[in-house]
C-alpha atoms as a PDB file:
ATOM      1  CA  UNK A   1      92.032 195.452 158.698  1.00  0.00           C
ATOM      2  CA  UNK A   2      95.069 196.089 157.115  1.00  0.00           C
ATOM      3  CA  UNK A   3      98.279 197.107 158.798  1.00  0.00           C
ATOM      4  CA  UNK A   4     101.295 198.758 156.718  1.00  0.00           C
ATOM      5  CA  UNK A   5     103.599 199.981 159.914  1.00  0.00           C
ATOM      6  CA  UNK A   6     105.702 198.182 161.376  1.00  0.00           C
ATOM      7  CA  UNK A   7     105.296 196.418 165.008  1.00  0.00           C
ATOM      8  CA  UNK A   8     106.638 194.517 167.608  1.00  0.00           C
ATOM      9  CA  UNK A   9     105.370 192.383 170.133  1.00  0.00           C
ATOM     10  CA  UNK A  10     103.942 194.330 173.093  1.00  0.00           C
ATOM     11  CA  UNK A  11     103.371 197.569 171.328  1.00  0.00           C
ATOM     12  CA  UNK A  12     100.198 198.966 171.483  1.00  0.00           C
ATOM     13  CA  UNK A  13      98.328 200.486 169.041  1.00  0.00           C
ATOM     14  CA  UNK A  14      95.313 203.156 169.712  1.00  0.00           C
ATOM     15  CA  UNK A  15      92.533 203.073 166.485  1.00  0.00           C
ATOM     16  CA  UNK A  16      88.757 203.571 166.464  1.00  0.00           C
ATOM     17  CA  UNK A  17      86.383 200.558 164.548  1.00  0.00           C
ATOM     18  CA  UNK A  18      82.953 201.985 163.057  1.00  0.00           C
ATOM     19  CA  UNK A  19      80.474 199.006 162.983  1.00  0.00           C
ATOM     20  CA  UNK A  20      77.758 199.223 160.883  1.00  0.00           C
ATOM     21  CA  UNK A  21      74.244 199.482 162.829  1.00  0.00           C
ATOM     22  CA  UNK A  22      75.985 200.549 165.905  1.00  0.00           C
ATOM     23  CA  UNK A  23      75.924 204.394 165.044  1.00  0.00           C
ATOM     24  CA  UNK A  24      79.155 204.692 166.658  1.00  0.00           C
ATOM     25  CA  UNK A  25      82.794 204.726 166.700  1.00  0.00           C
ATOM     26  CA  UNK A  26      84.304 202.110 169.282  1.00  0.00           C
ATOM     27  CA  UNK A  27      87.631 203.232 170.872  1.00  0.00           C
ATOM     28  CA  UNK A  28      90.256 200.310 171.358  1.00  0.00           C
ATOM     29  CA  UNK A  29      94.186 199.858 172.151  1.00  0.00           C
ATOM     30  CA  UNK A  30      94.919 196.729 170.051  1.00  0.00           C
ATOM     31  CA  UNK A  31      98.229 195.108 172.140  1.00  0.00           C
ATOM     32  CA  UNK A  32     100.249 193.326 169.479  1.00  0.00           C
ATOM     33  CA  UNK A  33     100.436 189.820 170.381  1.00  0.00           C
ATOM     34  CA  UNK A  34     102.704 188.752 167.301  1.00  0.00           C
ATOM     35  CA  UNK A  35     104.347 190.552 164.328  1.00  0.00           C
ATOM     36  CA  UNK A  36     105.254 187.803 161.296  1.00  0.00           C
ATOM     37  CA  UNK A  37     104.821 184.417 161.357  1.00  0.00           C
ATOM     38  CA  UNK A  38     102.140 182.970 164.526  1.00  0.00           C
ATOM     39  CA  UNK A  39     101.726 179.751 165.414  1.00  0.00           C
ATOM     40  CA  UNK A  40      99.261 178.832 162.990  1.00  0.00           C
ATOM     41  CA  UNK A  41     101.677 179.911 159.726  1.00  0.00           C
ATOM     42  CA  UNK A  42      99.751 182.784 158.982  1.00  0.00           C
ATOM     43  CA  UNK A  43     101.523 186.240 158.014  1.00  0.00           C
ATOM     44  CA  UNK A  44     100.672 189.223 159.715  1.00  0.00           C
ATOM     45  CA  UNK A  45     100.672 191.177 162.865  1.00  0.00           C
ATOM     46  CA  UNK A  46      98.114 189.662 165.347  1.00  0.00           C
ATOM     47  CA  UNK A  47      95.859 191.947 168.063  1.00  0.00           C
ATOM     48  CA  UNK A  48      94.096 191.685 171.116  1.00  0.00           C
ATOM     49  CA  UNK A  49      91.442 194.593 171.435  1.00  0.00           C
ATOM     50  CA  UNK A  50      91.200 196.045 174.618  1.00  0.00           C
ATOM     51  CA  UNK A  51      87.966 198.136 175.169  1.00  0.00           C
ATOM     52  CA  UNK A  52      88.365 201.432 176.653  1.00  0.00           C
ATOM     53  CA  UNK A  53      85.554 201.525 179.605  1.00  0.00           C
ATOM     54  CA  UNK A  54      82.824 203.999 177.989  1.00  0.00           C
ATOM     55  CA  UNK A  55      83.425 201.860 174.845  1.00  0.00           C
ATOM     56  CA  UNK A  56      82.993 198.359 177.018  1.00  0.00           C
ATOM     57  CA  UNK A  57      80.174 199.787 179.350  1.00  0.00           C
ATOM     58  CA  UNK A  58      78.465 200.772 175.681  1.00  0.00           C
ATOM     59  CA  UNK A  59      78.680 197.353 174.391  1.00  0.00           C
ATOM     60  CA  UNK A  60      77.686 195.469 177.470  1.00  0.00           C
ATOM     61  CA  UNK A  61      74.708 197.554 177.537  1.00  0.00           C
ATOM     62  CA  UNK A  62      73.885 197.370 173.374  1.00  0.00           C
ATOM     63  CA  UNK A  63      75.001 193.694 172.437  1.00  0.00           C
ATOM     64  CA  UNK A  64      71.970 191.706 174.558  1.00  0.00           C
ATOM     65  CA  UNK A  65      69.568 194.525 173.313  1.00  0.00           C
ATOM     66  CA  UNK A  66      70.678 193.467 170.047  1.00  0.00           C
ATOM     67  CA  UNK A  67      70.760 189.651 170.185  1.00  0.00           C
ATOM     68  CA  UNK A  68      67.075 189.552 171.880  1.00  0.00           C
ATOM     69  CA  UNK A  69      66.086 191.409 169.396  1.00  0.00           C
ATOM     70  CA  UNK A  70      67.247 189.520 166.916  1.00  0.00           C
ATOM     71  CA  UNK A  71      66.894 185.826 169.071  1.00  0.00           C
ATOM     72  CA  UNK A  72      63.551 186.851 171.030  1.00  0.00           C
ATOM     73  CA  UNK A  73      63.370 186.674 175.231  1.00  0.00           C
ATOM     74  CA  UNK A  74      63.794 183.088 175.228  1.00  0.00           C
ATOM     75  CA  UNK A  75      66.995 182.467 173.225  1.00  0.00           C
ATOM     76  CA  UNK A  76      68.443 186.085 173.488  1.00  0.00           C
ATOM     77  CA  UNK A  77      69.379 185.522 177.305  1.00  0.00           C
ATOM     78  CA  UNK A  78      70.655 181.937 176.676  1.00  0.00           C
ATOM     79  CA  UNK A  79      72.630 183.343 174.241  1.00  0.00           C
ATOM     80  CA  UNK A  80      73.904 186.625 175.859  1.00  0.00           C
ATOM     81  CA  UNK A  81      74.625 184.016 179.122  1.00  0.00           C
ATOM     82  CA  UNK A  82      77.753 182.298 177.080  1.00  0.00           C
ATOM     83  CA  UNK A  83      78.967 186.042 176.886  1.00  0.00           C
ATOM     84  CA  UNK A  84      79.394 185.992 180.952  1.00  0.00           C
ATOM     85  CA  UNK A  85      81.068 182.836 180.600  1.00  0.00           C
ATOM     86  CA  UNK A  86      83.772 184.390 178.508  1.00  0.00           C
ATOM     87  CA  UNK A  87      84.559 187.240 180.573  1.00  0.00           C
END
C-alpha cells in the first residue's frame, strides 16, 4: 500500500483492506510506528494494524475455517495453534 500524506510517529490512521476471497472489507487503525528511515534502511512510513473487534472476532472465526480447509483436520489445527502462540 502506498502512502502519499504525510505522518508522524504515533498518528493513527483509520483505512479499510478488501482481501480477495474474504468477501469483505476489514476495518483497521494502522498506528504509525515510523515515518522515514527504520531501522532496517528502508524508506517509508511503517504500520501496525490494529483490528477493530467485529473485524478481529470475523477473522478469528474465518482464518482456521480457511487453513483446514486448505491443510485438512490434521495439519489445519497444528497450524492455526502457532496463531494462539502469537497472540
Amino acid at each position: 500500500m502506498r502512502i502519499h500524506e504525510q505522518y508522524s510517529e504515533g498518528d493513527k490512521v483509520d483505512f479499510s483492506i478488501k482481501v480477495s476471497g474474504l468477501n469483505r472489507e476489514l476495518k483497521a487503525t494502522g498506528d504509525v510506528v515510523f515515518n522515514g528511515k527504520n531501522s532496517e534502511g528502508v524508506v517509508g512510513t511503517g504500520l501496525k494494524f490494529i483490528f477493530d473487534k467485529e473485524t478481529k472476532d470475523f477473522l478469528n472465526k474465518t482464518i482456521p475455517l480457511i487453513i483446514d480447509d486448505k491443510y485438512g483436520a490434521v495439519w489445519g489445527p497444528k497450524i492455526c495453534s502457532f496463531m494462539e502462540e502469537g497472540k
